[in-house]
N, C-alpha and C. Protein backbone atom coordinates (compact mmCIF):
# COMPACT_ATOMS: atom_id res chain seq x y z
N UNK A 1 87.13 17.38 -13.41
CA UNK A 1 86.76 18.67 -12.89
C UNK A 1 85.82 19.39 -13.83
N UNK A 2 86.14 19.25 -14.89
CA UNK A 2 85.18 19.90 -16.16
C UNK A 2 83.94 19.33 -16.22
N UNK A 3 83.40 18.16 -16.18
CA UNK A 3 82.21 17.80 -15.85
C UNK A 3 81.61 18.10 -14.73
N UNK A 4 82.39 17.83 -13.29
CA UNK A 4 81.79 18.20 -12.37
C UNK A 4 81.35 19.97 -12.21
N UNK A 5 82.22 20.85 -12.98
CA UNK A 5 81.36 22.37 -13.39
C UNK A 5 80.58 22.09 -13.85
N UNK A 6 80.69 21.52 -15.20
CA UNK A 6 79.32 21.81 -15.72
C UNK A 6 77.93 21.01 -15.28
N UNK A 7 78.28 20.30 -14.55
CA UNK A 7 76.77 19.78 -13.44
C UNK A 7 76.59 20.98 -12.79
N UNK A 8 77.54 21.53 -11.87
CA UNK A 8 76.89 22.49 -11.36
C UNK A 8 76.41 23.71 -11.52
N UNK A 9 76.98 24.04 -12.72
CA UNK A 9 76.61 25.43 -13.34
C UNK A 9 74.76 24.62 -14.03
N UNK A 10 74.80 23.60 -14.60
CA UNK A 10 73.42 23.48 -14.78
C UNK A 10 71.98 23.23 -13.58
N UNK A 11 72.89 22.72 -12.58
CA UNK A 11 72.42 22.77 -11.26
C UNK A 11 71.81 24.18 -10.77
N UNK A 12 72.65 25.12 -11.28
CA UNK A 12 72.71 26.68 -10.45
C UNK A 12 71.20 26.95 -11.51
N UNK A 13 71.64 26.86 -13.12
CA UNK A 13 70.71 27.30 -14.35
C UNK A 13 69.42 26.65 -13.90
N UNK A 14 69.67 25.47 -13.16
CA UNK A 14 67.61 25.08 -12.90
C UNK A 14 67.24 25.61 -11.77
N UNK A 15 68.23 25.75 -10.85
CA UNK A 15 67.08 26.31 -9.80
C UNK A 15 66.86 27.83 -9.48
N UNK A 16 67.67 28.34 -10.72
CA UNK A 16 67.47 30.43 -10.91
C UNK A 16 66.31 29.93 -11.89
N UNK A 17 65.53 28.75 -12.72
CA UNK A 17 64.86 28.86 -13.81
C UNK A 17 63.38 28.20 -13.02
N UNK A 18 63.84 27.50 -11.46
CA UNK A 18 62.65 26.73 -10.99
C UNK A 18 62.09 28.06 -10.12
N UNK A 19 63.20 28.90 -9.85
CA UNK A 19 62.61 30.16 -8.26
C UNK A 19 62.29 31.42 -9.51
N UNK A 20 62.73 31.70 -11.13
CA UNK A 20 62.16 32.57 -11.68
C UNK A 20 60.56 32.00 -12.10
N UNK A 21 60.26 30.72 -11.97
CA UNK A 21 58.89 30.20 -12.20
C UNK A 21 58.20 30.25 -10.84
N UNK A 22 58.75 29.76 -9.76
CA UNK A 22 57.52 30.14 -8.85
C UNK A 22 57.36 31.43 -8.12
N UNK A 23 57.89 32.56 -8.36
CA UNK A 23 58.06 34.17 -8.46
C UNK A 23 56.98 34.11 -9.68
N UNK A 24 56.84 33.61 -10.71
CA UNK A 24 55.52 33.91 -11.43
C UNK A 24 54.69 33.49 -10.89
N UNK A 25 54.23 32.38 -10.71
CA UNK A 25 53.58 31.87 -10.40
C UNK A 25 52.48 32.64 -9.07
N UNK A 26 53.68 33.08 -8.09
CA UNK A 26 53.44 33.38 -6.40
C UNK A 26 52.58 34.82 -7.46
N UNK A 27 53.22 35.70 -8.53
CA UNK A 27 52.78 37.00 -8.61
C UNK A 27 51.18 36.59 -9.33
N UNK A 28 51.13 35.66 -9.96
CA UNK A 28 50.28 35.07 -10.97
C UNK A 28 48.78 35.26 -9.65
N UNK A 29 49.09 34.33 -8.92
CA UNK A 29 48.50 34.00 -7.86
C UNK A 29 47.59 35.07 -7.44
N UNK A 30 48.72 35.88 -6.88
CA UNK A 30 48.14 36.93 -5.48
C UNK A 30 47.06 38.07 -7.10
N UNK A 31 47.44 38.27 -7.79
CA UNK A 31 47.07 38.72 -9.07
C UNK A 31 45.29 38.17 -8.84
N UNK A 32 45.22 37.22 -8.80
CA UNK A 32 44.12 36.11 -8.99
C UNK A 32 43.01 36.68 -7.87
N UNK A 33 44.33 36.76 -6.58
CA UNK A 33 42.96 36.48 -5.78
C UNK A 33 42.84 37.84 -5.11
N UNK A 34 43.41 38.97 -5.78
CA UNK A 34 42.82 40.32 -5.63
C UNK A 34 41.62 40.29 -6.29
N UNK A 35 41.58 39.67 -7.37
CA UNK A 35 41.05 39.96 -8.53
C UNK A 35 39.26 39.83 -7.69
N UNK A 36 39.05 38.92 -6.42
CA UNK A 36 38.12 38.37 -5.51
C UNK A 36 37.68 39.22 -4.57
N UNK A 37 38.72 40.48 -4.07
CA UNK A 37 38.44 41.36 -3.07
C UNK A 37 37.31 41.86 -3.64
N UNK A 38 36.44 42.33 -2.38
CA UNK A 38 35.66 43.37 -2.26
C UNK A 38 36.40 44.55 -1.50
N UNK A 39 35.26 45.66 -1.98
CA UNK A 39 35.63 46.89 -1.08
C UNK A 39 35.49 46.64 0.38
N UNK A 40 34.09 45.72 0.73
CA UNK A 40 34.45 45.02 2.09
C UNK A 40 35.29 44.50 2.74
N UNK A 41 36.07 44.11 1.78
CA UNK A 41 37.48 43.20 1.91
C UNK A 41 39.15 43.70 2.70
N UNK A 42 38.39 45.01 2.01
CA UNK A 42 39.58 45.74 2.15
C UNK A 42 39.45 47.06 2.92
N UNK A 43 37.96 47.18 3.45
CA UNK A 43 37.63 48.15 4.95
C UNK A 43 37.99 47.16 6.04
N UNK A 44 37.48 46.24 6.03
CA UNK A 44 37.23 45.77 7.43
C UNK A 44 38.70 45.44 8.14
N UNK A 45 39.35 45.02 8.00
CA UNK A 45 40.66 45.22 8.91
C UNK A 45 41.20 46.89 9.47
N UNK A 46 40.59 47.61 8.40
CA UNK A 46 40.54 49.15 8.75
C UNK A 46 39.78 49.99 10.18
N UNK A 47 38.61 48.96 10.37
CA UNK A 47 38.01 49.08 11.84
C UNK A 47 38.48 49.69 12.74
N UNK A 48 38.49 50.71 13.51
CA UNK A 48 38.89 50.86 14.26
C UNK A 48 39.96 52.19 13.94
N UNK A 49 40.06 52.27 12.86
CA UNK A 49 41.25 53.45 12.45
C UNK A 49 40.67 54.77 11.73
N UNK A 50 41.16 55.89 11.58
CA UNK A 50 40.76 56.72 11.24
C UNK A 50 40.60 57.09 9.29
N UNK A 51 39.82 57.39 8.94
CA UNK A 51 39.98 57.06 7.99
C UNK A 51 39.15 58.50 6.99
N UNK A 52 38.98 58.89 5.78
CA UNK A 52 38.74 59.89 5.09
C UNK A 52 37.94 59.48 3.72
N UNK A 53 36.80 59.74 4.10
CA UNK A 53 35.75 59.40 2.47
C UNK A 53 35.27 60.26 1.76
N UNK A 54 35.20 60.40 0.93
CA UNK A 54 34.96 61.13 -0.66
C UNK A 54 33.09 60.43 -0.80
N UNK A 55 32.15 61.07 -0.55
CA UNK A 55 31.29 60.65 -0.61
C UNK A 55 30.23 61.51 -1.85
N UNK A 56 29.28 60.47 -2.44
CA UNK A 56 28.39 61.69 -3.51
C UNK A 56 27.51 62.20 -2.80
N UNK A 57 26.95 63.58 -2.76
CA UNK A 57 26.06 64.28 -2.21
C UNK A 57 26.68 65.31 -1.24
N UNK A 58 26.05 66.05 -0.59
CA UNK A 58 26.34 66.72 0.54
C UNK A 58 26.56 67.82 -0.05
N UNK A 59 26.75 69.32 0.80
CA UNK A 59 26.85 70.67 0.39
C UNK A 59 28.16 70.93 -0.50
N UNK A 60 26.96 71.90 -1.72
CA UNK A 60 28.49 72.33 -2.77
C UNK A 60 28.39 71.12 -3.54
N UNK A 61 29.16 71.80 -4.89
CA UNK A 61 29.46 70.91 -6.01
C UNK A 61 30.74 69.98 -5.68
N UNK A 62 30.47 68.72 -6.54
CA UNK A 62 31.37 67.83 -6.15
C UNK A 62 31.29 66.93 -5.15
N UNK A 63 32.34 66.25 -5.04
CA UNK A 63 32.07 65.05 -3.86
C UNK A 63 31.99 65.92 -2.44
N UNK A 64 31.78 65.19 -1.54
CA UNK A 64 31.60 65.38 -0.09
C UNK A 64 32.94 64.89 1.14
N UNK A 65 33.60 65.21 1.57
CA UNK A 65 34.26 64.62 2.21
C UNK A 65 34.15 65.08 4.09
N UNK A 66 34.44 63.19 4.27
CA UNK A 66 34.07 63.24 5.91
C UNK A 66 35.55 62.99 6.37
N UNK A 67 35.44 62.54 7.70
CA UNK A 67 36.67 61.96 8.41
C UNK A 67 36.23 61.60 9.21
N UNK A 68 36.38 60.41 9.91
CA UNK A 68 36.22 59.70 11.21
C UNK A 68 36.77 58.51 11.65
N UNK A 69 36.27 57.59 12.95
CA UNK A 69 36.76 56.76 12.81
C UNK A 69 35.45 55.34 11.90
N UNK A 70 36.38 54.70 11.74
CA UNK A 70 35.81 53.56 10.74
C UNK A 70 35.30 52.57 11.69
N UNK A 71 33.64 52.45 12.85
CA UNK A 71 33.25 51.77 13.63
C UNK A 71 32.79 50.49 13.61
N UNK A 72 32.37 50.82 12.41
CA UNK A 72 31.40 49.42 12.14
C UNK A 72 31.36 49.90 10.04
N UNK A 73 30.66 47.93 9.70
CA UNK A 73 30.55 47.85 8.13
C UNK A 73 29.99 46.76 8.35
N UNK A 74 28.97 47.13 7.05
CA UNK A 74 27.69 46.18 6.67
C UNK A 74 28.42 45.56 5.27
N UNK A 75 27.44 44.52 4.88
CA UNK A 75 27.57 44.64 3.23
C UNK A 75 27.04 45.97 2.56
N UNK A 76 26.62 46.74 2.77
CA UNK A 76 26.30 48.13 2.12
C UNK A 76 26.33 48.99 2.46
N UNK A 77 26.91 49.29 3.42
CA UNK A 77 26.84 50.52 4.58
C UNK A 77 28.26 50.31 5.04
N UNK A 78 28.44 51.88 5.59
CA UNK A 78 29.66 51.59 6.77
C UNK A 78 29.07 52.83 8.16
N UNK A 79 29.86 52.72 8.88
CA UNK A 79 29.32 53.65 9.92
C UNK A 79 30.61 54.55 10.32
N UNK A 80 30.76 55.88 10.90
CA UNK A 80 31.89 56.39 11.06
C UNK A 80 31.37 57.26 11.93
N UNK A 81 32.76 57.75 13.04
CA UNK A 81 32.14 58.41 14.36
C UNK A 81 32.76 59.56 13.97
N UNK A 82 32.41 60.82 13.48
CA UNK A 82 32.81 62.06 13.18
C UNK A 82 33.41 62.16 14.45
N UNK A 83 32.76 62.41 15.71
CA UNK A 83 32.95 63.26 16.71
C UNK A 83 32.91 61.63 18.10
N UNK A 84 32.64 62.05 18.83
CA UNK A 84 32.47 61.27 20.08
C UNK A 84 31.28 60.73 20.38
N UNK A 85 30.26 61.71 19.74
CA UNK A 85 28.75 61.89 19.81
C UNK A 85 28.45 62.20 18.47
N UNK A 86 28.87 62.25 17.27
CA UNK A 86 28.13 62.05 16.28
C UNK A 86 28.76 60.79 15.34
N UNK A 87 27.69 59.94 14.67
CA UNK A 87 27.61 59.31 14.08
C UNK A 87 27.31 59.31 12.45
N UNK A 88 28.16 58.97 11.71
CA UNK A 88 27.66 58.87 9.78
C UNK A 88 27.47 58.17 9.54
N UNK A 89 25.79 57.23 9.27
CA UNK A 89 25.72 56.07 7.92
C UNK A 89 25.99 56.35 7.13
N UNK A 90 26.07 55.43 5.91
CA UNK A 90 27.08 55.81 4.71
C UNK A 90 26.70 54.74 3.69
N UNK A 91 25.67 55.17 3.06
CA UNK A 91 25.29 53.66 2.41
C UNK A 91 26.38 53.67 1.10
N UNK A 92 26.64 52.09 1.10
CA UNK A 92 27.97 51.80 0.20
C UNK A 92 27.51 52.83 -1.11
N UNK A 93 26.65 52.75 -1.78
CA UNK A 93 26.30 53.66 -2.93
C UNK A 93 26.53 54.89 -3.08
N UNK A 94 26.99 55.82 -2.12
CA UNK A 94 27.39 56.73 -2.37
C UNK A 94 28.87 57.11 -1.62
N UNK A 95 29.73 56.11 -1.43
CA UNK A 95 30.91 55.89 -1.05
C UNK A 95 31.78 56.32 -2.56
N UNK A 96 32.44 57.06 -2.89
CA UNK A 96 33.49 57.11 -3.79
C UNK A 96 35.19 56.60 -3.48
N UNK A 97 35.65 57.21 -2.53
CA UNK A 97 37.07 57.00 -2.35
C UNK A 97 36.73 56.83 -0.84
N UNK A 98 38.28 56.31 -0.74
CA UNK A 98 38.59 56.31 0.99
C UNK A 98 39.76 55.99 0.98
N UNK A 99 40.47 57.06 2.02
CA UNK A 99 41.90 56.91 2.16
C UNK A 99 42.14 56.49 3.75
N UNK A 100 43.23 55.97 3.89
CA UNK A 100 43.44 55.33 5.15
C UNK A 100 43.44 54.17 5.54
N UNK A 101 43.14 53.28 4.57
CA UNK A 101 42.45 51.78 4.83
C UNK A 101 44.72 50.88 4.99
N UNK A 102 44.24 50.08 5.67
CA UNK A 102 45.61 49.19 5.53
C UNK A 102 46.20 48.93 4.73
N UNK A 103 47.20 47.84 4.75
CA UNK A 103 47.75 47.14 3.56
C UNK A 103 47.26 45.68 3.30
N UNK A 104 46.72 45.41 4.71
CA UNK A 104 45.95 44.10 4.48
C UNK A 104 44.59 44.40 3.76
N UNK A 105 43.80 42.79 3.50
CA UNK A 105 42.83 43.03 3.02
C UNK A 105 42.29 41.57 3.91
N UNK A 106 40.95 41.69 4.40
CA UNK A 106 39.79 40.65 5.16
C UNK A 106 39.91 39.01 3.95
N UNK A 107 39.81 38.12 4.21
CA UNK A 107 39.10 36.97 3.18
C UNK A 107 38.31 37.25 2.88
N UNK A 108 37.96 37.29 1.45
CA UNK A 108 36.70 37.17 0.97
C UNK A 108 35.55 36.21 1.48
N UNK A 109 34.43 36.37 2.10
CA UNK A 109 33.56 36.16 2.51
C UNK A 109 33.59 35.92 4.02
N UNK A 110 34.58 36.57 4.53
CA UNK A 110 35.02 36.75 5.92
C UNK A 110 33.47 36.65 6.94
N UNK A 111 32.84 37.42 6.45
CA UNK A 111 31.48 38.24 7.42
C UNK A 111 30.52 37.16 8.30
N UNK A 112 30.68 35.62 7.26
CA UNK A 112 29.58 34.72 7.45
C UNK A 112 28.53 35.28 7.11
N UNK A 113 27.22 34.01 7.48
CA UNK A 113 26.59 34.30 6.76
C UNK A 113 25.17 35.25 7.32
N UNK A 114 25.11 35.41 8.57
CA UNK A 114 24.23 36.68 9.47
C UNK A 114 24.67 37.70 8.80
N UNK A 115 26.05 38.11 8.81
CA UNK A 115 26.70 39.54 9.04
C UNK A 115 26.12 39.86 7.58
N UNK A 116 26.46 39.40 6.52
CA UNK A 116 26.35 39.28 5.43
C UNK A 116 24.71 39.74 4.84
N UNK A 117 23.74 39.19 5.35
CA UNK A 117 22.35 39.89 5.65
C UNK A 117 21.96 40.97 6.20
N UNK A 118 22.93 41.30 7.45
CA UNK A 118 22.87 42.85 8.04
C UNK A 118 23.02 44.04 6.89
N UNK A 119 21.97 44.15 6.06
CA UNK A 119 22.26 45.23 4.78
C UNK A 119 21.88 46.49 5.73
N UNK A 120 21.79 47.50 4.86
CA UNK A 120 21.51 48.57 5.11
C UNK A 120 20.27 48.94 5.75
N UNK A 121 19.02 48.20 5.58
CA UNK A 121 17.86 48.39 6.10
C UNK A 121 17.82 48.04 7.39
N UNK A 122 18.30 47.06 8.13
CA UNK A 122 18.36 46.63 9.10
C UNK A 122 18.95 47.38 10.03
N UNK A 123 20.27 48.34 9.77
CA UNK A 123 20.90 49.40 10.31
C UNK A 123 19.93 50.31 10.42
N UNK A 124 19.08 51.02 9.83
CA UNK A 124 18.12 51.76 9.47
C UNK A 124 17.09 51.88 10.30
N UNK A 125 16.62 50.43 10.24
CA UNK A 125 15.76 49.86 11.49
C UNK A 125 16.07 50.11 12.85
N UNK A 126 17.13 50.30 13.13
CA UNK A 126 17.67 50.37 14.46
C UNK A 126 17.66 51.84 14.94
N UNK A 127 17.77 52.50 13.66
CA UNK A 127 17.59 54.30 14.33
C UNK A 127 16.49 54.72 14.65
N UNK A 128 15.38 53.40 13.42
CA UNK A 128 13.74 54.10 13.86
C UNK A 128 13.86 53.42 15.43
N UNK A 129 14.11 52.45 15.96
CA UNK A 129 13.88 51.71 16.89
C UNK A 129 14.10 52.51 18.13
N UNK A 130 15.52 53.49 17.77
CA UNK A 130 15.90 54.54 18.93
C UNK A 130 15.22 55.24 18.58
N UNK A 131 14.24 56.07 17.75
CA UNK A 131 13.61 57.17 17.53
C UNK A 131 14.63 58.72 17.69
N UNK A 132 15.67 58.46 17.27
CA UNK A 132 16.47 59.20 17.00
C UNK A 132 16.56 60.27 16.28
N UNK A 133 16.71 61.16 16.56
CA UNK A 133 16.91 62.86 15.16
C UNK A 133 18.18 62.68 14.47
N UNK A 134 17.58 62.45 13.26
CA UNK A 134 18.82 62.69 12.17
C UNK A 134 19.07 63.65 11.08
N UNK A 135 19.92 63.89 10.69
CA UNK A 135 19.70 65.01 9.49
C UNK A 135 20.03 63.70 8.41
N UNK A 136 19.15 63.57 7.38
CA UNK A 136 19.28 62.42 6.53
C UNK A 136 19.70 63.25 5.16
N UNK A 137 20.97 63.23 4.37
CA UNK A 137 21.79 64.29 3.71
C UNK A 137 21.18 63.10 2.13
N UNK A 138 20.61 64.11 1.18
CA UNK A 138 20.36 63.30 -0.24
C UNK A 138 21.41 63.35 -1.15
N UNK A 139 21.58 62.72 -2.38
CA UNK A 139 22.74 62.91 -2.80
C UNK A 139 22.86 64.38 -3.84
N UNK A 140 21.54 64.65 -4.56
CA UNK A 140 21.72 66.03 -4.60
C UNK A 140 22.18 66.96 -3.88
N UNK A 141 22.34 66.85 -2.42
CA UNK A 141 22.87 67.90 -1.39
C UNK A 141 22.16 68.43 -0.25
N UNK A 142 20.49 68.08 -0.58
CA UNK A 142 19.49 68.73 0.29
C UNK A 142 19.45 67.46 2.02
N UNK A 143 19.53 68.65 2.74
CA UNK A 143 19.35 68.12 3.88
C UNK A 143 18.08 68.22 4.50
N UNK A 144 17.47 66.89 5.33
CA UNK A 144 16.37 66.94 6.02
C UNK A 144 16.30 66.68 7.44
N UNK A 145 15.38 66.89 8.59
CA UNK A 145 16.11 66.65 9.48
C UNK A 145 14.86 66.14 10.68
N UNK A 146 14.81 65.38 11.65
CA UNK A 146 13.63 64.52 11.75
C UNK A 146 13.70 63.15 12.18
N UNK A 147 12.80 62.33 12.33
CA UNK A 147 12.94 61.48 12.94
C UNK A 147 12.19 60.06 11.99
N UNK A 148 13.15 59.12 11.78
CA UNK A 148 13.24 57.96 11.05
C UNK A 148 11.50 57.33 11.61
N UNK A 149 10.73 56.93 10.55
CA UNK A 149 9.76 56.39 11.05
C UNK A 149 9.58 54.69 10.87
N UNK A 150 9.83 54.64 9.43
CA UNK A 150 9.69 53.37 9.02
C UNK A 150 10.34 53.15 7.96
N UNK A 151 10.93 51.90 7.61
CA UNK A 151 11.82 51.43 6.59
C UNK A 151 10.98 50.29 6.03
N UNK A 152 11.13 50.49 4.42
CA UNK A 152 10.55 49.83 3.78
C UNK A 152 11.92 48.46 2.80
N UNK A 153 11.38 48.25 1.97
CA UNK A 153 12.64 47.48 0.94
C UNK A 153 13.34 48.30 0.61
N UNK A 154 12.57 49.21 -0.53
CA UNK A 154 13.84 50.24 -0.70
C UNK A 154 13.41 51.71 -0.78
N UNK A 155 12.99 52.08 0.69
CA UNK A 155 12.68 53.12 1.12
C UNK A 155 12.95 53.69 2.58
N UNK A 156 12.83 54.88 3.43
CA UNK A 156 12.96 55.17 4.25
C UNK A 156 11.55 56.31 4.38
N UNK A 157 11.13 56.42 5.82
CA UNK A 157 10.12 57.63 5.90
C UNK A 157 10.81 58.31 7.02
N UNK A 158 10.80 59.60 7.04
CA UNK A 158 10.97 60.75 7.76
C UNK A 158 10.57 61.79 8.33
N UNK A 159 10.22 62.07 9.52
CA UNK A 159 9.17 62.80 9.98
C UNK A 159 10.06 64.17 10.36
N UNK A 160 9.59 65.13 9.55
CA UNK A 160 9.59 66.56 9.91
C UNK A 160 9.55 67.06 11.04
N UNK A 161 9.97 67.94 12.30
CA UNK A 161 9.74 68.48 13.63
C UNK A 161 10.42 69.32 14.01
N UNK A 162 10.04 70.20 15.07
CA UNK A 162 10.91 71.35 15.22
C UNK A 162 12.15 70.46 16.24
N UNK A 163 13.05 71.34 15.99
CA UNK A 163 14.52 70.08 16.55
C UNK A 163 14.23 70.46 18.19
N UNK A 164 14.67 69.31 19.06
CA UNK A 164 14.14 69.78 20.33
C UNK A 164 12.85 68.55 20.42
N UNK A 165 11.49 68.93 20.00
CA UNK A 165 10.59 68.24 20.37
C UNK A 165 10.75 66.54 19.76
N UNK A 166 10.13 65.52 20.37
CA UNK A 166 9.94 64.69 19.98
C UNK A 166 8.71 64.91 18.80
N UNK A 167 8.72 63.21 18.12
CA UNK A 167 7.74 63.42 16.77
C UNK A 167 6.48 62.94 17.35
N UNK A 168 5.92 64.06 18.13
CA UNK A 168 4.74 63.58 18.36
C UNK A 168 3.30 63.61 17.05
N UNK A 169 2.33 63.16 16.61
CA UNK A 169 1.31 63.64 15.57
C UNK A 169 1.43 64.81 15.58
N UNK A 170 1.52 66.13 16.62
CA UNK A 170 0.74 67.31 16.82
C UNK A 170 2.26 68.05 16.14
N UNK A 171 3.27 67.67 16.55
CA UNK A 171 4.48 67.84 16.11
C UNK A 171 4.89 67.76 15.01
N UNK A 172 4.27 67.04 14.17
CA UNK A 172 5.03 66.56 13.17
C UNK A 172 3.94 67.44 11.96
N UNK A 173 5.47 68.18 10.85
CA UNK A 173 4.64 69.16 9.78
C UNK A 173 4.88 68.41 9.25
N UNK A 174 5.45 67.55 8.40
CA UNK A 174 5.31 66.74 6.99
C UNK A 174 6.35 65.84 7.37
N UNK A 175 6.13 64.97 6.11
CA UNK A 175 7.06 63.84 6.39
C UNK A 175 7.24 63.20 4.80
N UNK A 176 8.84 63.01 4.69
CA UNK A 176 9.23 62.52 3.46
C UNK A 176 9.62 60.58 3.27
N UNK A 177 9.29 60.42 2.28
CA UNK A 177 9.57 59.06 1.67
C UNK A 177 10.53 59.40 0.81
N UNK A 178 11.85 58.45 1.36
CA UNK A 178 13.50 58.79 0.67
C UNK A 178 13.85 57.24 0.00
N UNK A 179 13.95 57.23 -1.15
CA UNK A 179 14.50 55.97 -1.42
C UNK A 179 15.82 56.08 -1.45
N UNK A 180 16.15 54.64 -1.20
CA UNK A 180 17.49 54.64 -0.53
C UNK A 180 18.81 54.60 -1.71
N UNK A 181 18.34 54.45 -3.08
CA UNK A 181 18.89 55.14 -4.00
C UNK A 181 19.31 56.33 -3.84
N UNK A 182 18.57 57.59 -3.25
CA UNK A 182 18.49 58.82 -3.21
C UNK A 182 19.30 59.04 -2.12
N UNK A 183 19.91 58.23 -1.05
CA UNK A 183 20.43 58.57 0.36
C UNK A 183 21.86 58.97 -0.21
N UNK A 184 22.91 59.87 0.73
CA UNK A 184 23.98 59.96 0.48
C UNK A 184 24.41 59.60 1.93
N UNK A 185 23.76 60.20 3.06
CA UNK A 185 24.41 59.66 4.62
C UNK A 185 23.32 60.12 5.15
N UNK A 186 23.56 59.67 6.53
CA UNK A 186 22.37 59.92 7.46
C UNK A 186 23.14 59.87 8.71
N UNK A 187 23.14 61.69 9.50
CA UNK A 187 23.79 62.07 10.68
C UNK A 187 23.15 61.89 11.69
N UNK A 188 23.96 61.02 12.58
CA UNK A 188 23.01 61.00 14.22
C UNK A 188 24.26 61.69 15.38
N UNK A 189 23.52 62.53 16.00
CA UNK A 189 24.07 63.10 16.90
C UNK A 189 23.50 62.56 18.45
């Protein structure tokens, strides 16, 4: 009887010493492959939900904060629907915080490899394409407001107009070149 305890008490001692090693191991792990997330990583299952960003720029000292829902995400951008009818780009660069996001997080390199090219310019492209009025917000705070003309590498142009008219030549009082360093969001209503 005394032997057969002590088999099993050493029986019990390896496998509390084999499940306290792969409990490291499992923590070791997941440790590892946070360590891989992106901030992309960890919006995109957020899609679709409401969510709260801390952004640089916009009126007043300090960060900026929006709320909306979380529609769409680029590799550098995200998009968010304030309202029903208004829309926020949001280029990743002036993203600070965001609350609301899940507990999951996307695979790293989830997007493939199109989505993954859809940067910020290409989004950009699409507002000149609608010829859309935006108020394009800098990260100093100053707002402009106008209609997207052309996107460069790392630029944007913006045409000045009284709100109401289209940007016709006769229409249009000046027009700014914004590098996209300088962007904090860009409102479409």
């Amino acid at each position: 009887m005394r032997w057969e305890d002590l088999f099993s008490d050493l029986e019990l001692q390896w496998e509390a010493a084999e499940a306290a090693e792969l409990d490291a191991e499992i923590a070791d792990r997941t440790r590892r492959e946070a360590a891989y997330l992106r901030m992309l990583d960890r919006m995109r299952p957020a899609i679709g939900s409401e969510v709260r960003c801390l952004l640089r720029g916009g009126p007043g000292p300090g960060p900026f904060a929006v709320n909306g829902r979380l529609s769409a995400l680029g590799v550098d951008w995200l998009l968010l629907n304030e309202t029903a009818s208004t829309e926020l780009l949001v280029p990743r660069a002036s993203l600070l915080a965001v609350r609301g996001l899940t507990a999951v997080s996307a695979q790293p390199g989830h997007e493939g490899r199109l989505a993954a090219r859809l940067d910020l310019r290409h989004v950009v492209r699409g507002l000149v394409r609608d010829r859309s009025v935006c108020a394009v917000t800098l990260l100093g705070g100053a707002a402009l407001t106008g209609t997207l003309l052309r996107v460069g590498a790392d630029f944007l142009e913006l045409a000045e107009h009284p709100l109401g008219e289209f940007a016709r030549r006769t229409e249009i009082r000046s027009g700014w070149t914004i590098p996209f360093d300088g962007l904090a969001f860009i409102r479409r209503s």
